[in-house]
N, C-alpha and C. Protein backbone atom coordinates (compact mmCIF):
# COMPACT_ATOMS: atom_id res chain seq x y z
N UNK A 1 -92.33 -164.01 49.71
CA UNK A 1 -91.78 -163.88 51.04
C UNK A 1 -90.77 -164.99 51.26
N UNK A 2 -89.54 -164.41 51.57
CA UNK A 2 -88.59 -165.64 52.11
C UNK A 2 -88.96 -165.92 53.13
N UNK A 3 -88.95 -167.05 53.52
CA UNK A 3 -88.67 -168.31 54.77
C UNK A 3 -87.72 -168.48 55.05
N UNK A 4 -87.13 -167.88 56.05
CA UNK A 4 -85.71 -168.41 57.07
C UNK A 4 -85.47 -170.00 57.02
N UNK A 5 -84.33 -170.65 57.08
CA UNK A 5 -84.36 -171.96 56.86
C UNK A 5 -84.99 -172.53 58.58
N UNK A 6 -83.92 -171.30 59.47
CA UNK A 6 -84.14 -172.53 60.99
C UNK A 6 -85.34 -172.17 61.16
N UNK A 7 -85.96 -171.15 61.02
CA UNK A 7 -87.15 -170.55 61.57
C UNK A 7 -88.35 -171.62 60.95
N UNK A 8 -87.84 -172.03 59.78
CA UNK A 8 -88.80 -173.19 59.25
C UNK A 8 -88.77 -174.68 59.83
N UNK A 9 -87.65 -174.84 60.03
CA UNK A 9 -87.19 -176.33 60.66
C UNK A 9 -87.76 -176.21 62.16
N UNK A 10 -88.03 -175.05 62.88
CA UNK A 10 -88.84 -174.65 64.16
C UNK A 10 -90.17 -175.29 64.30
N UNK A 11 -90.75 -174.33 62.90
CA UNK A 11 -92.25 -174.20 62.85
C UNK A 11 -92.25 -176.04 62.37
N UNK A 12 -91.50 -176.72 61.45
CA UNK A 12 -92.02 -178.09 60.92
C UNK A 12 -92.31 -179.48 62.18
N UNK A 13 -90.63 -178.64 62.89
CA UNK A 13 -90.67 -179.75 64.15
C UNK A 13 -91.78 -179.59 65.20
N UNK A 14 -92.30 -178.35 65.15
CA UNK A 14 -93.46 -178.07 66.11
C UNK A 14 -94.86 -179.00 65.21
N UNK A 15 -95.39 -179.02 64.09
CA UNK A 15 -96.49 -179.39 63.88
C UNK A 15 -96.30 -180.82 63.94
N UNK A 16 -94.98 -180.91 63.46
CA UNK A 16 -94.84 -182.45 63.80
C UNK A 16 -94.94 -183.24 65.21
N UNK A 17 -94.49 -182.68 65.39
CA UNK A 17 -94.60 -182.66 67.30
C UNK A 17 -96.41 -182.59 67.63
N UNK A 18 -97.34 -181.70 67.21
CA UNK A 18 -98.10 -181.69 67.53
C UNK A 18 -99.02 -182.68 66.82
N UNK A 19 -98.93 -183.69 66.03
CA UNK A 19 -99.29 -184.40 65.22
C UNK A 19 -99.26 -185.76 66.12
N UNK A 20 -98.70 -185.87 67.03
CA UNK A 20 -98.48 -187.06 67.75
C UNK A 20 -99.12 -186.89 68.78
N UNK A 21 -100.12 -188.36 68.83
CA UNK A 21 -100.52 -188.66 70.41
C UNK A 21 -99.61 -189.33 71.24
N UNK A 22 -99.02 -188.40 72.55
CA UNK A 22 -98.36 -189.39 73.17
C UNK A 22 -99.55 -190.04 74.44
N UNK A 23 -99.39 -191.00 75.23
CA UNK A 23 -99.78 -191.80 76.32
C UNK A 23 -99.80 -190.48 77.37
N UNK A 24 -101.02 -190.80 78.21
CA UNK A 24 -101.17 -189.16 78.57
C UNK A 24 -100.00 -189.29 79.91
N UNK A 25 -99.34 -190.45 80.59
CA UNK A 25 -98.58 -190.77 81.56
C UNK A 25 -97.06 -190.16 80.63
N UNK A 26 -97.25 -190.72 79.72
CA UNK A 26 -95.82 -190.05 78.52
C UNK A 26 -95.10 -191.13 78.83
N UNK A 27 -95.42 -192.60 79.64
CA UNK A 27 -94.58 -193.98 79.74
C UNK A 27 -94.25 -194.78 78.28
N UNK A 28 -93.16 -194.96 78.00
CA UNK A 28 -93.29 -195.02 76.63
C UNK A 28 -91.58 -196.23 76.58
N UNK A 29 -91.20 -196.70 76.31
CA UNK A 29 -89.82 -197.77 76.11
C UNK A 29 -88.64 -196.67 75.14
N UNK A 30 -87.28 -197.28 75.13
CA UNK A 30 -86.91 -196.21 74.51
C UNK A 30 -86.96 -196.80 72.65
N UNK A 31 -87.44 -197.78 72.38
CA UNK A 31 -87.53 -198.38 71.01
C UNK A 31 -88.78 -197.31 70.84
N UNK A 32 -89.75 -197.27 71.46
CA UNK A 32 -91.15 -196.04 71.38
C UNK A 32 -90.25 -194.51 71.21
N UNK A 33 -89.76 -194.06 71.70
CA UNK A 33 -89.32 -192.75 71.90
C UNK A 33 -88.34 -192.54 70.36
N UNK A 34 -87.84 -193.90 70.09
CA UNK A 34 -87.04 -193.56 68.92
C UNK A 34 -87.75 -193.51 68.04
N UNK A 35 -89.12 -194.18 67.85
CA UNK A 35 -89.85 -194.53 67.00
C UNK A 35 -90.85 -192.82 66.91
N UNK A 36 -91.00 -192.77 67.42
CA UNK A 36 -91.69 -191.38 68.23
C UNK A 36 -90.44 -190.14 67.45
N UNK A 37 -89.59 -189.97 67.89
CA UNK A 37 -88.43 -189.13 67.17
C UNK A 37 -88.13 -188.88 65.68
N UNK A 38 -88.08 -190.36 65.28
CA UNK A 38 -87.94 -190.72 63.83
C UNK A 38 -89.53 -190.57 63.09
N UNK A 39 -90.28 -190.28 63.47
CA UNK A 39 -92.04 -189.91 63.17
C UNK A 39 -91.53 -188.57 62.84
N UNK A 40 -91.23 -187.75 63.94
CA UNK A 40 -91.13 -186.20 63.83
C UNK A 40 -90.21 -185.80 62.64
N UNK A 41 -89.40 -186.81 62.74
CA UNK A 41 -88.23 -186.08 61.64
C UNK A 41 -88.97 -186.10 60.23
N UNK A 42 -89.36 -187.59 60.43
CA UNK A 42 -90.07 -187.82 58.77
C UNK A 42 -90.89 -187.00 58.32
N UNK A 43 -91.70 -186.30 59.16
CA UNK A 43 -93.02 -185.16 58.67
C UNK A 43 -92.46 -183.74 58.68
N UNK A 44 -91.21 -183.71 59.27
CA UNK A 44 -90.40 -182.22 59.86
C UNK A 44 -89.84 -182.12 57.90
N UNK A 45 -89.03 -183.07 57.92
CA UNK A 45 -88.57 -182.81 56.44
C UNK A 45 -88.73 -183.59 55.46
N UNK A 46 -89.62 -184.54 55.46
CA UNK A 46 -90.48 -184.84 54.50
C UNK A 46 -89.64 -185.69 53.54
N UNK A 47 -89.38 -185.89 52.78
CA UNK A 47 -88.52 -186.65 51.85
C UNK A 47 -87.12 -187.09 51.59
N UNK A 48 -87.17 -186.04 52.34
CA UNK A 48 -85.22 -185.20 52.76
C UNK A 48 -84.56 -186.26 53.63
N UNK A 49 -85.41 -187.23 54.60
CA UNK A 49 -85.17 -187.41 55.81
C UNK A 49 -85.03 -188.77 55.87
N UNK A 50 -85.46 -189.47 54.22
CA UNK A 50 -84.75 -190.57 54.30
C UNK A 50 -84.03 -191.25 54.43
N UNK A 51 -82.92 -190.98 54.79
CA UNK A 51 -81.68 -191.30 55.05
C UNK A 51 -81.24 -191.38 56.13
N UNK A 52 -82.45 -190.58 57.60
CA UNK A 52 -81.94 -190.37 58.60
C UNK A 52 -82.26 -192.14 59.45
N UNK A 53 -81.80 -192.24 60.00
CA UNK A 53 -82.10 -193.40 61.01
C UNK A 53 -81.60 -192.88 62.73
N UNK A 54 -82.89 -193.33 63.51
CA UNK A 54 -83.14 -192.96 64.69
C UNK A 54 -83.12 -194.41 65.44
N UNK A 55 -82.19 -194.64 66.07
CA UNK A 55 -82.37 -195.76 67.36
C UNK A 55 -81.72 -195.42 68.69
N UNK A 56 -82.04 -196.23 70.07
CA UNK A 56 -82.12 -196.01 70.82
C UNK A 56 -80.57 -196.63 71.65
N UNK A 57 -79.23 -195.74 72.16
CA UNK A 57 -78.49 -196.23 72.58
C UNK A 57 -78.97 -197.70 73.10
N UNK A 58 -78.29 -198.67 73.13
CA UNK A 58 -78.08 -200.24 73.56
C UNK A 58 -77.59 -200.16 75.32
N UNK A 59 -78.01 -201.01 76.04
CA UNK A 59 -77.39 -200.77 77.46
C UNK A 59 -77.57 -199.72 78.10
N UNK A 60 -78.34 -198.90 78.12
CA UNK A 60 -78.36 -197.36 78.95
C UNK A 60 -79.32 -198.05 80.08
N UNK A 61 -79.03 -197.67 81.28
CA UNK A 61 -79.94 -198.28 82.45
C UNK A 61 -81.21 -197.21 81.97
N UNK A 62 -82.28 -197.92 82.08
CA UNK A 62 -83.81 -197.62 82.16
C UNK A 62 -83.90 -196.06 83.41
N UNK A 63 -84.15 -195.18 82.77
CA UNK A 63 -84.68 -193.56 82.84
C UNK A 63 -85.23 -192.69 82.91
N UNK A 64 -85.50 -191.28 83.24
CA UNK A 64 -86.12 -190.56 83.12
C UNK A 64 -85.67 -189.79 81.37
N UNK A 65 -84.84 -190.53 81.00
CA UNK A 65 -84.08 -189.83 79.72
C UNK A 65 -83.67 -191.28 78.95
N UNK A 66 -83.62 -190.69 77.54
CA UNK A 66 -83.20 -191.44 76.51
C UNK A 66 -82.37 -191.24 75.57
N UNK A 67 -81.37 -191.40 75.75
CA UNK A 67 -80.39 -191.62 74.49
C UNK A 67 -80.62 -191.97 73.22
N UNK A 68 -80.97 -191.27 72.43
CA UNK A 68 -81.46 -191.77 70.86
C UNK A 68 -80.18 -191.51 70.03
N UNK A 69 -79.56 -192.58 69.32
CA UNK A 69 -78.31 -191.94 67.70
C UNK A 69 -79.25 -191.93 66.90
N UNK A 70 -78.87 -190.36 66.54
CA UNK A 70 -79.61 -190.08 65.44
C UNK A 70 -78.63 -190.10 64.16
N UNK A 71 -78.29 -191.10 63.07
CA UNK A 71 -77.34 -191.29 61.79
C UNK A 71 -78.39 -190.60 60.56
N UNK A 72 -77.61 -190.26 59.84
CA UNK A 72 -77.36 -189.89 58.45
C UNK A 72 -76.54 -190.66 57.41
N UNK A 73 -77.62 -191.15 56.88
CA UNK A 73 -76.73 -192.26 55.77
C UNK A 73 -75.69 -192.91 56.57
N UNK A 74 -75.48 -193.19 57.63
CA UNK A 74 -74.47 -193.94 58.44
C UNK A 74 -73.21 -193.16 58.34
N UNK A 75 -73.27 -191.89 58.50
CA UNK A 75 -71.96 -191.32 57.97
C UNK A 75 -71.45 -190.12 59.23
N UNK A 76 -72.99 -189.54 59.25
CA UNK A 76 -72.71 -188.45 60.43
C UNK A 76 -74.29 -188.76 61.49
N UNK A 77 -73.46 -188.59 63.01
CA UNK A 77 -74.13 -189.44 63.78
C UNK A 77 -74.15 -188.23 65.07
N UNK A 78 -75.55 -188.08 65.83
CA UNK A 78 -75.55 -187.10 66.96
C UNK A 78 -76.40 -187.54 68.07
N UNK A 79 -76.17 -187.39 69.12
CA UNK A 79 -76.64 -187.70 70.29
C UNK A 79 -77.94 -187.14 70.01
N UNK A 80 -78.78 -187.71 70.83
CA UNK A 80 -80.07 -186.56 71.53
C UNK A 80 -80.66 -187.33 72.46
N UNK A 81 -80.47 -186.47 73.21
CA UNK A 81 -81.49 -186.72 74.54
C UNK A 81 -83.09 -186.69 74.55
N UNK A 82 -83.83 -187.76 74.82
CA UNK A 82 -84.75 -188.08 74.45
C UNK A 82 -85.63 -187.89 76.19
N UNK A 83 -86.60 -187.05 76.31
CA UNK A 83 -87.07 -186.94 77.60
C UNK A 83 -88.75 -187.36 77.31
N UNK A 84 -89.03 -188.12 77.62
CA UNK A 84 -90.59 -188.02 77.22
C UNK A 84 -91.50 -187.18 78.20
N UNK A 85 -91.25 -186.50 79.50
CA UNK A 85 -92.10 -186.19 79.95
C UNK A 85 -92.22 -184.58 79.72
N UNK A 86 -90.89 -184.30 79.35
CA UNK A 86 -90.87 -183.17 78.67
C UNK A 86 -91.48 -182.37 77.91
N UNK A 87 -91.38 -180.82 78.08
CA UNK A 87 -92.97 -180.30 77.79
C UNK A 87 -93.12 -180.19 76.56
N UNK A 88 -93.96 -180.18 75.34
CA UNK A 88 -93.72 -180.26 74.05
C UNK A 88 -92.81 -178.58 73.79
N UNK A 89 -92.43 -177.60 73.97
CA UNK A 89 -92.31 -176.64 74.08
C UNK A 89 -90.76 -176.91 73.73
N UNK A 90 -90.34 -177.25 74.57
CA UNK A 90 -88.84 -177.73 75.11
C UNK A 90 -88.43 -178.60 74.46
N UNK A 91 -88.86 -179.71 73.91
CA UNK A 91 -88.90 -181.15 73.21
C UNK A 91 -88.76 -180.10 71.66
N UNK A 92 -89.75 -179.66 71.17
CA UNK A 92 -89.46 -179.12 69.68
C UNK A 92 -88.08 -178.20 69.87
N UNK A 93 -87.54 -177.30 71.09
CA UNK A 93 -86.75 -176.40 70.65
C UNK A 93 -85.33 -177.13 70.63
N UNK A 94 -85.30 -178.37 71.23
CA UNK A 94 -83.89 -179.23 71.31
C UNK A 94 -83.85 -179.98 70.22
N UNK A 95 -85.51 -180.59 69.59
CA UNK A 95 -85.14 -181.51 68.13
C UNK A 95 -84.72 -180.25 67.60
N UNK A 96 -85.79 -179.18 67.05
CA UNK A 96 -85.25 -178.21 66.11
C UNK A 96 -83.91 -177.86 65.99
N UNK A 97 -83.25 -177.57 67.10
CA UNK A 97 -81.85 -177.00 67.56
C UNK A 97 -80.56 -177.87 67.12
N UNK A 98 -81.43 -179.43 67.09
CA UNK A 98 -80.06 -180.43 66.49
C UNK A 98 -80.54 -180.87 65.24
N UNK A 99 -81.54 -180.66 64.60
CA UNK A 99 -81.91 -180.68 63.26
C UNK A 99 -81.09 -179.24 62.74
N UNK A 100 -81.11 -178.05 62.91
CA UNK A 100 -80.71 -176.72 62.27
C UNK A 100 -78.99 -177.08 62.76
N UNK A 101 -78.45 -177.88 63.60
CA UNK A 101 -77.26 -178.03 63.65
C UNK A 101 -76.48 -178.85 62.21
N UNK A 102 -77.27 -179.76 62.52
CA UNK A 102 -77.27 -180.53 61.46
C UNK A 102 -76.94 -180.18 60.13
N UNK A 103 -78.26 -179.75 59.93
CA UNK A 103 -78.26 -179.01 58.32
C UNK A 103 -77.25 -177.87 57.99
N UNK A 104 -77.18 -176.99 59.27
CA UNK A 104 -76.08 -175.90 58.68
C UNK A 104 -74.57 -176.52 58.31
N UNK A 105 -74.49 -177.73 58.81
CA UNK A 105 -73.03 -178.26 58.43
C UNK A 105 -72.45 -178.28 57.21
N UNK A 106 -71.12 -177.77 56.87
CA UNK A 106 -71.32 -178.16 55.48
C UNK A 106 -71.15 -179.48 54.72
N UNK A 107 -71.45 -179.67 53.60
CA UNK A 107 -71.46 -181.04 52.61
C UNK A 107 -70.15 -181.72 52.84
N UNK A 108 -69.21 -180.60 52.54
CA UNK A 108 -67.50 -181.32 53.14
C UNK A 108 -67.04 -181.91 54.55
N UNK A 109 -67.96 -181.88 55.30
CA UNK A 109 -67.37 -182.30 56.75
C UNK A 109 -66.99 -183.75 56.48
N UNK A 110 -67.49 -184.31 56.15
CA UNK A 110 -66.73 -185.77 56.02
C UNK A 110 -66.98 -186.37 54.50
N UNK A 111 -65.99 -187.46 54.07
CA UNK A 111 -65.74 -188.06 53.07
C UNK A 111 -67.31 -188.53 52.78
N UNK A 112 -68.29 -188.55 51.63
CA UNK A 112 -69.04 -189.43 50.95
C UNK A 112 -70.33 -188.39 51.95
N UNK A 113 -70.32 -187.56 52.79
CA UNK A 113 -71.20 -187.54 53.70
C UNK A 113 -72.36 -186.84 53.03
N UNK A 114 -73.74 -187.33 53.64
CA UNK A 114 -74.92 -187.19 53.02
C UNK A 114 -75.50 -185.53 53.43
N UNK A 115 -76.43 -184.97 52.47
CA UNK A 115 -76.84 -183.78 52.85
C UNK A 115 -78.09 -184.07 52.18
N UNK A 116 -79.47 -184.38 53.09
CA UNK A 116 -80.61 -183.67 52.62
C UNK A 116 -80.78 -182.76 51.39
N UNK A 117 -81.83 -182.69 50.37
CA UNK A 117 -82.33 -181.86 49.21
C UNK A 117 -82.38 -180.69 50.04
N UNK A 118 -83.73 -181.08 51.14
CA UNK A 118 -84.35 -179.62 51.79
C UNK A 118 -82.70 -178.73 52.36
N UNK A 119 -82.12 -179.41 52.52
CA UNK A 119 -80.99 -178.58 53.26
C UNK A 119 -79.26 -177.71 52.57
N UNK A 120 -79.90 -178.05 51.53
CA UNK A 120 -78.65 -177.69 50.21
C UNK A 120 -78.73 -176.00 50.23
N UNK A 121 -77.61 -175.43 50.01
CA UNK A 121 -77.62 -173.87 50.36
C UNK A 121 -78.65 -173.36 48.94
């Protein structure tokens, strides 16, 4: 049976997601939320995902939202909005959605730029 790629990157970011205890208030700093993000990715794609680095915009006034850069080998770099109170539902379909963005890109978009194993056509 084939496995759809996004349909998999769905189902990974969901168990990953469900793998985490958050604070049942969901009060959390945004160094936690990145730390929290960069958890999901690591178990979402597993080996692949070394390369990714997750930190928390610098200077953003304190929120109901979080600015996380999410880099790739320091090469290709994407926003995400980081909500902690957010329902896990919603939270997996926006990581999933900029993880499957991600990956569908191709290898050529930029000079030297990195591409995940799991994500090679």
């Amino acid at each position: 049976m084939k496995v759809e790629r996004e349909s998999f990157v769905r189902f990974a970011v969901a168990v990953a997601l469900a793998c985490y205890d958050l604070p049942a208030d969901r009060a959390m700093t945004s160094d936690e939320g990145a730390r929290l993000v960069k958890g999901v990715i690591d178990m979402a794609l597993g080996p692949a995902a070394s390369g990714v680095l997750v930190e928390p915009m610098r200077n953003y006034p304190p929120s109901g939202k979080m600015p996380l850069i999410i880099s790739v080998a320091g090469v290709q770099q994407h926003l995400f909005w980081f909500y902690p109170q957010q329902p896990f539902e919603e939270m997996c379909e926006t990581l999933s959605a900029m993880l499957k963005a991600f990956i569908s890109m191709p290898a050529t978009t930029s000079p030297g730029a990195y591409r995940p194993d799991c994500c090679a056509p």
